[in-house]
Protein backbone atom coordinates (compact mmCIF):
# COMPACT_ATOMS: atom_id res chain seq x y z
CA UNK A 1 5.36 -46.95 -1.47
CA UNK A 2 2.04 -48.63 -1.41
CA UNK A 3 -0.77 -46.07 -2.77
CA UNK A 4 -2.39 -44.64 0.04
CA UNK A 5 -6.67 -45.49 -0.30
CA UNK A 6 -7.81 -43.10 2.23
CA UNK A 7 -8.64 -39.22 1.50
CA UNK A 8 -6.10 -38.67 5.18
CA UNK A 9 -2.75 -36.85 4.41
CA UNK A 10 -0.02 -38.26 6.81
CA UNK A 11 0.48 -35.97 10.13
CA UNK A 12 3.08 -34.29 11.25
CA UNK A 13 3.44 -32.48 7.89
CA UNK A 14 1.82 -29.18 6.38
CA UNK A 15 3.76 -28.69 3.34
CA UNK A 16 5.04 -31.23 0.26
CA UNK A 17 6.30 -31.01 -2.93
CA UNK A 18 4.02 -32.71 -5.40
CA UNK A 19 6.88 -35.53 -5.01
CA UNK A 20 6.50 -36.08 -1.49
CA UNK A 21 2.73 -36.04 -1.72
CA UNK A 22 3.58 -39.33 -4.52
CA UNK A 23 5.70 -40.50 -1.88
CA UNK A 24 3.22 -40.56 0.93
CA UNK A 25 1.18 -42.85 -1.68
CA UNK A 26 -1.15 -40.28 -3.45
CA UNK A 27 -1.16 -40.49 -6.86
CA UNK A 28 -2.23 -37.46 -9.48
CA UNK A 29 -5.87 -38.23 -9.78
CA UNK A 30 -6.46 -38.51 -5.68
CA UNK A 31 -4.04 -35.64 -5.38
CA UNK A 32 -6.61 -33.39 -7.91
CA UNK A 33 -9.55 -34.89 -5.38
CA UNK A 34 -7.95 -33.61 -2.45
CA UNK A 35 -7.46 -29.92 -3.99
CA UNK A 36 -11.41 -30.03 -4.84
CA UNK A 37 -12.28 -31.45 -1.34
CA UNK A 38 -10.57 -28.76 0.01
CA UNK A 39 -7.94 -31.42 2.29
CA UNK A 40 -4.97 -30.10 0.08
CA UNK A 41 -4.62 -26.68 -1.18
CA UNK A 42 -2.80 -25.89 -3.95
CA UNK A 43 -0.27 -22.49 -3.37
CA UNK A 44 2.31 -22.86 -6.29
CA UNK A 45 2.99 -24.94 -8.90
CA UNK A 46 4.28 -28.15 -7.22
CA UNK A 47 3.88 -27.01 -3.75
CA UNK A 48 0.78 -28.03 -1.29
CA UNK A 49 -0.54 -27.34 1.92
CA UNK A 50 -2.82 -28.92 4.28
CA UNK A 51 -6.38 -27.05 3.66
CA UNK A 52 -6.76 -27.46 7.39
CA UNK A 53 -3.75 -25.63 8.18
CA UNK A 54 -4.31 -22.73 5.61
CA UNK A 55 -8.23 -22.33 6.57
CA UNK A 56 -6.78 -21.43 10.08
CA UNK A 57 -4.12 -18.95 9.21
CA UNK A 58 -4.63 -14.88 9.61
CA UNK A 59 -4.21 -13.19 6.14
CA UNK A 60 -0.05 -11.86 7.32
CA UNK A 61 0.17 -15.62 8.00
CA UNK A 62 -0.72 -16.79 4.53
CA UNK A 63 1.17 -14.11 3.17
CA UNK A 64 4.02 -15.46 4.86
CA UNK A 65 3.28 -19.42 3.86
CA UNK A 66 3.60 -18.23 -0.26
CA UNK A 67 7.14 -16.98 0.29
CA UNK A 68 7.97 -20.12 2.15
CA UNK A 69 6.19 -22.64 -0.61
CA UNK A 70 8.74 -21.06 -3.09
CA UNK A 71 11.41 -21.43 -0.90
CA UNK A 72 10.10 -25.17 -0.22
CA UNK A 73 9.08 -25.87 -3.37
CA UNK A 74 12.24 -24.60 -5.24
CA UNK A 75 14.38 -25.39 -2.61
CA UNK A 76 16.38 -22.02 -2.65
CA UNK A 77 17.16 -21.76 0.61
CA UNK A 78 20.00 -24.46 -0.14
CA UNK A 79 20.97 -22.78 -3.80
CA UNK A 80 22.53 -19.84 -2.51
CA UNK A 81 21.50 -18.25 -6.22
CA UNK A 82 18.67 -16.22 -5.26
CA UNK A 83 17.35 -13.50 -1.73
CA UNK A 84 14.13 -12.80 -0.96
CA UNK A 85 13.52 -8.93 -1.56
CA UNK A 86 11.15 -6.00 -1.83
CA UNK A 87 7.83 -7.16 -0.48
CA UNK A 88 8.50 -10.26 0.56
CA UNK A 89 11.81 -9.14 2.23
CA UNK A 90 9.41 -6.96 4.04
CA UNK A 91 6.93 -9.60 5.25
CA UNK A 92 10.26 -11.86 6.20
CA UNK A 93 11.44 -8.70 8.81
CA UNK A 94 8.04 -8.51 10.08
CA UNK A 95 7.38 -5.09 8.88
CA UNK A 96 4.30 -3.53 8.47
CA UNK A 97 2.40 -3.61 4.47
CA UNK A 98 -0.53 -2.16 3.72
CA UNK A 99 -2.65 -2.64 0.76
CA UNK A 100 0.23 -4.62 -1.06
CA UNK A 101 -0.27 -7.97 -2.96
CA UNK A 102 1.19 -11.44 -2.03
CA UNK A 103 2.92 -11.93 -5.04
CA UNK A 104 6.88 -13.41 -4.46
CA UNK A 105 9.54 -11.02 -5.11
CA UNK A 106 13.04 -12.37 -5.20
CA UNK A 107 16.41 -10.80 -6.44
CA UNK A 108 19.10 -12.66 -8.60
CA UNK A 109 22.27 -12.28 -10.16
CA UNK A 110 21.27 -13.67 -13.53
CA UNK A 111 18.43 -12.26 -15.52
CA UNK A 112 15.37 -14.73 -15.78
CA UNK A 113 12.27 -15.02 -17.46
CA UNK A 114 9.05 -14.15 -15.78
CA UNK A 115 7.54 -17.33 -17.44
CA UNK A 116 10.61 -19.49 -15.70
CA UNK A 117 9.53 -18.54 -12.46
CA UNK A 118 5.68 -18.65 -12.47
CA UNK A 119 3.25 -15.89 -12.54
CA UNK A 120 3.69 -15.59 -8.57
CA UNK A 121 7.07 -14.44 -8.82
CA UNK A 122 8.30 -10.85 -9.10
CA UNK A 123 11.94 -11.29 -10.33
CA UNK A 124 14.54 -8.75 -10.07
CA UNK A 125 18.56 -8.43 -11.28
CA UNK A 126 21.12 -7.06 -9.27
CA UNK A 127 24.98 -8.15 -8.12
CA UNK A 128 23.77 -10.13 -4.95
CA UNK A 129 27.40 -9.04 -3.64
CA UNK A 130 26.25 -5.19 -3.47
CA UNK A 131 22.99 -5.53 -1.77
CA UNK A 132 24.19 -8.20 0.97
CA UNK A 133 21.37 -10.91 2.39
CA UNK A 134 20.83 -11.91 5.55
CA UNK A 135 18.93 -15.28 6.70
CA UNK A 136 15.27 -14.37 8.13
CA UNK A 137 13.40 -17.60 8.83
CA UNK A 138 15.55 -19.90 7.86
CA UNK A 139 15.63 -17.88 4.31
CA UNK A 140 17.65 -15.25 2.29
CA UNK A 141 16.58 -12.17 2.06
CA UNK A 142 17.89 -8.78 1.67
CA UNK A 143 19.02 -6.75 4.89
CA UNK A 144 16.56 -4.78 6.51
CA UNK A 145 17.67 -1.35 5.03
CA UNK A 146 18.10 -1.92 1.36
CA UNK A 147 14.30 -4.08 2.00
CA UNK A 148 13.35 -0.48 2.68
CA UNK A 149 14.79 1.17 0.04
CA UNK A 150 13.72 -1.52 -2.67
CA UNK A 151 10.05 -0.60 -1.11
CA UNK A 152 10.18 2.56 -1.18
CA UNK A 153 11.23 2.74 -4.39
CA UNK A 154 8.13 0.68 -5.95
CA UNK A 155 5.12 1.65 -3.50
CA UNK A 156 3.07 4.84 -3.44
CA UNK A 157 3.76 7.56 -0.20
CA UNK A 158 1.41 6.45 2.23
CA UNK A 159 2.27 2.74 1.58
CA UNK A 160 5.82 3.73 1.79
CA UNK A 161 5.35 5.90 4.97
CA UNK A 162 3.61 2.68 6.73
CA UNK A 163 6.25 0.47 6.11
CA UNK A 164 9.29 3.21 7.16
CA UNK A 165 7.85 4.10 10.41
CA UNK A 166 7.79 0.61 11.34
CA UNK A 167 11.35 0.08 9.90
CA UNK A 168 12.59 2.57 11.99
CA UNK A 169 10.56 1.30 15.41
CA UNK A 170 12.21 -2.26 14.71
CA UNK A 171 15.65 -0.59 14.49
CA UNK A 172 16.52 0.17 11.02
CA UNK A 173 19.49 2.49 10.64
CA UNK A 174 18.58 5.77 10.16
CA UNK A 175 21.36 7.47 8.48
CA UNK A 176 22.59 4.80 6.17
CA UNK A 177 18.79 5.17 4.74
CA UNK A 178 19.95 8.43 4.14
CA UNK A 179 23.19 7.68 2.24
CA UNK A 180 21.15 4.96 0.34
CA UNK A 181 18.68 7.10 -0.68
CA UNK A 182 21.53 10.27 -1.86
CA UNK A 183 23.21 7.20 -4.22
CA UNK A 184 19.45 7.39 -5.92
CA UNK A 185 18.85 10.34 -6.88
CA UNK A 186 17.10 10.70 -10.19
CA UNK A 187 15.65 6.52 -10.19
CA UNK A 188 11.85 6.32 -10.48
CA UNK A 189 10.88 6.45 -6.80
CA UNK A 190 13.12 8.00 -5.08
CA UNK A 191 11.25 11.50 -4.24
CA UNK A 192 8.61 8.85 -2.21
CA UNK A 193 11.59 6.79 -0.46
CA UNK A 194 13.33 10.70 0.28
CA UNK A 195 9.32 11.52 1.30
CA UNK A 196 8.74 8.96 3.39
CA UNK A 197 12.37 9.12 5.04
CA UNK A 198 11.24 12.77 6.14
CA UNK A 199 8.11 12.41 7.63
CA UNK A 200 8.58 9.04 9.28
CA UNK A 201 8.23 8.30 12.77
CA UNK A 202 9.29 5.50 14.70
CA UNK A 203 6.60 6.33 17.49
CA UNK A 204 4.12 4.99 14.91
CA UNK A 205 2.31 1.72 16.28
CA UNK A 206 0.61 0.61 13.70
CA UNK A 207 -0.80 1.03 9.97
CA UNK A 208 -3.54 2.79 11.13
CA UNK A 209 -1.52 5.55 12.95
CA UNK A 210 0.42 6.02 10.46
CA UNK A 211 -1.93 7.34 7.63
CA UNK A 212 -4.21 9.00 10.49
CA UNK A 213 -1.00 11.34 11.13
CA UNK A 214 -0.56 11.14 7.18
CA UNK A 215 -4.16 12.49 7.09
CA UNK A 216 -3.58 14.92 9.43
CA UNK A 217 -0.29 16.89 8.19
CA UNK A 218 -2.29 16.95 4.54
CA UNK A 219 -5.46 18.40 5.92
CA UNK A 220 -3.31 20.92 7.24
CA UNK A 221 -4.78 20.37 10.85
CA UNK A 222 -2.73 21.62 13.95
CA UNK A 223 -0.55 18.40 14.31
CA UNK A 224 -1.22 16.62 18.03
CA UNK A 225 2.00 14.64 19.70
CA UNK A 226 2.10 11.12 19.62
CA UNK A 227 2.43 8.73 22.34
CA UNK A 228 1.83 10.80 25.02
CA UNK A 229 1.95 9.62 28.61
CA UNK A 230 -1.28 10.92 30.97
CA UNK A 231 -2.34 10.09 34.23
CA UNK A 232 -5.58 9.37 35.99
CA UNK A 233 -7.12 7.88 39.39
CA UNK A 234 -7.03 4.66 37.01
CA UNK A 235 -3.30 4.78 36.80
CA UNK A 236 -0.79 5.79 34.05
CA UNK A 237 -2.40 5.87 30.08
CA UNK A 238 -0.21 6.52 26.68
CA UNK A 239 -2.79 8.22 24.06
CA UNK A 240 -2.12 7.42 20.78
CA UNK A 241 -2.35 11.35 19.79
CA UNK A 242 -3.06 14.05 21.94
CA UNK A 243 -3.53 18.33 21.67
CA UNK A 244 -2.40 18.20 25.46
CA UNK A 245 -2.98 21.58 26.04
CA UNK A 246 -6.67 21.53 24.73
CA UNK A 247 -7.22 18.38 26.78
CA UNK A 248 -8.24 16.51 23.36
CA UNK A 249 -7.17 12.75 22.39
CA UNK A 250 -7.73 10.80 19.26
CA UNK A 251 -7.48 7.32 19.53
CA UNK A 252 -6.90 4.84 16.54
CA UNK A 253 -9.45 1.79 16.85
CA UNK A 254 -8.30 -0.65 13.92
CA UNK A 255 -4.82 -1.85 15.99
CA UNK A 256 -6.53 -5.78 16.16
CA UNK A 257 -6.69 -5.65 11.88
CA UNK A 258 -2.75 -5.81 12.28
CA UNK A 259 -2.29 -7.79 15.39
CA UNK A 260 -1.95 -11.19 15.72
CA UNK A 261 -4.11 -10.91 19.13
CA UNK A 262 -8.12 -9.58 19.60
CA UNK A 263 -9.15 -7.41 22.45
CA UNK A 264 -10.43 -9.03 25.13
CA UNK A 265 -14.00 -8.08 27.33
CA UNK A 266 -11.33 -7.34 29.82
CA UNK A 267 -8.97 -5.09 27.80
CA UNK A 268 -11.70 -3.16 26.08
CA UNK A 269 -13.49 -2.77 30.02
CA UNK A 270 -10.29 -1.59 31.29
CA UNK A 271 -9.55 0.94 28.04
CA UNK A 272 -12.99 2.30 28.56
CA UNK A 273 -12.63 2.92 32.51
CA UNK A 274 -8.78 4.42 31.57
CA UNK A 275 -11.21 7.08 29.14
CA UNK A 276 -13.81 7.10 31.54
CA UNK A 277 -11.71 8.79 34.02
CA UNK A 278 -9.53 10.56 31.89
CA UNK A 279 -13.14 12.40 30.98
CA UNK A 280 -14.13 13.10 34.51
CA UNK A 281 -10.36 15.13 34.20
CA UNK A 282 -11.56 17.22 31.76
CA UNK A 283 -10.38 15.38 28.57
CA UNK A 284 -12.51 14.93 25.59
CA UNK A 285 -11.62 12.02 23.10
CA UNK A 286 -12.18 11.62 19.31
CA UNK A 287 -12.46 7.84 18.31
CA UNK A 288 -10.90 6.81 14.48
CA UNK A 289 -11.65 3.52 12.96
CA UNK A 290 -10.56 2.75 9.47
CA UNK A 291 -13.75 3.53 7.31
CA UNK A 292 -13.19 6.94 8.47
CA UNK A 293 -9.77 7.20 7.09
CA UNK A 294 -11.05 7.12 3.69
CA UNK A 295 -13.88 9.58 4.24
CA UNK A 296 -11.48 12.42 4.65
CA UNK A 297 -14.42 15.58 4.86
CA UNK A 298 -15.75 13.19 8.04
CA UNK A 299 -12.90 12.51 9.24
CA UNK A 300 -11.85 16.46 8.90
CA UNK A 301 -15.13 17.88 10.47
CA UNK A 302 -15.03 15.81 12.98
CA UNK A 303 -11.93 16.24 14.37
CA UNK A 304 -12.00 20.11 13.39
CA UNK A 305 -15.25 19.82 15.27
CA UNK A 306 -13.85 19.14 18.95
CA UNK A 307 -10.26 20.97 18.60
CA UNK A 308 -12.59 24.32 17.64
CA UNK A 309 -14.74 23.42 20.25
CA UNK A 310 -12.27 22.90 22.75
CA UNK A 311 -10.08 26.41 22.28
């Protein structure tokens, strides 16, 4: 192909192989100026995006693009000789991380060195006939229960908790958890997997639900219900937690952090006319954003502060 002179990748494609950026007429030295211009970004060895294209994308996005680089760049969705697993299992079933890393986690049936895979990748050795795979984006990965499990197993409790009550919203089966996580008993991890299998809750919306009711049951304060349904002049409301019979509801603010939508000046105007109302009806809210999740005497004095006042 004649060498392209221009600094323009072709359209119509996001990701190459350092081959098919030679193809499209780049050769090494304008392929190194595009990754300093900031036109080509580098996410793997021999794998590139457009800059363009990555500048754009929400962080769960790019989380998502590294697991598919290695998939284009090593073309193993076509090998059949390795699944996608543990984290990045997770991010293929949609489910919910928090505080987790982007590194590439993928399960084999032949032990490999870290070194042959590149400091990106996680690798892991099991039968790939015992653990099953299914195909989630076009790539393998393992089901959506034993992706739980293998979590569980390697992340603290609350990370753990965060990612089981969102297992169990998107269907995950309950009881064969449970079997799974009997067959463990006494592997590293398994009292958090057995943990978060107990307290989880599938009425959980969001991260930041999930470790304010975390918060909650360990400060030891009277625990509220959770999606509860209410009704004002302004119509029918759902309160993310709520003492109903002291009238009291604490709301979670930090849902946009995991959503791939922002609030509108119409949505928040409408939310604040739902509270507005539900106040004239004798309720009393408490408001949570994140900071105040990790500022645990606030958050507990606070809270402490209305229920107390409220009895």
């Amino acid at each position: 192909m004649t060498p392209n002179n221009s600094n323009e990748l072709p359209a119509g494609m996001d990701l190459w192989r350092t081959h098919e950026v030679h193809e499209a007429g780049f050769n090494h030295r304008r392929i190194a100026a595009l990754v300093r211009s900031g036109a080509l970004r580098r996410l793997r060895r021999g794998c590139y995006i457009r800059g363009s294209t990555w500048a754009a994308q929400k962080p769960w996005v790019r989380s998502l693009q590294l697991i598919a680089a290695h998939a284009h760049g090593t073309l193993s969705t076509s090998s059949g000789g390795l699944v996608y697993s543990h984290t990045s299992a997770a991010r293929l079933h949609g489910l919910f991380l928090w505080d987790v890393g982007d590194k590439v986690h993928i399960t084999t049936q032949t032990t490999a060195s870290t070194t042959s895979h590149g400091k990106d990748v996680v690798p892991h050795t099991r039968p790939l006939a015992k653990i099953g795979a299914v195909f989630v984006k076009g790539m393998p990965c393992t089901t959506l229960e034993q992706t739980v499990v293998d979590c569980c197993l390697m992340l603290n409790y609350k990370q753990a908790l965060v990612l089981m009550d969102h297992a169990l919203r998107k269907g995950a089966d309950a009881s064969k958890l449970q079997e799974m996580c009997a067959s463990l008993a006494g592997r590293n991890g398994v009292l958090t997997l057995r943990r978060a299998l107990e307290n989880a809750d599938a009425r959980s919306e969001s991260p930041g639900e999930t470790l304010t009711r975390e918060l909650l049951q360990r400060l030891r304060i009277e625990p509220p219900e959770l999606q509860v349904k209410v009704a004002s002049a302004e119509g029918h409301h759902r309160l993310d937690f709520a003492w109903k019979e002291k009238q009291v509801a604490l709301e979670f603010d930090g849902k946009v952090k995991y959503f791939d939508y922002a609030p509108t000046a119409e949505v928040i105007y409408q939310e604040r006319q739902r509270e507005k109302a539900l106040t004239e009806l004798g309720w009393t809210f408490i408001r949570i954003k994140w900071q105040q999740l990790f500022r645990e005497q606030e958050f507990k004095t606070s809270v402490l502060r209305v229920l107390r006042g409220t009895s």
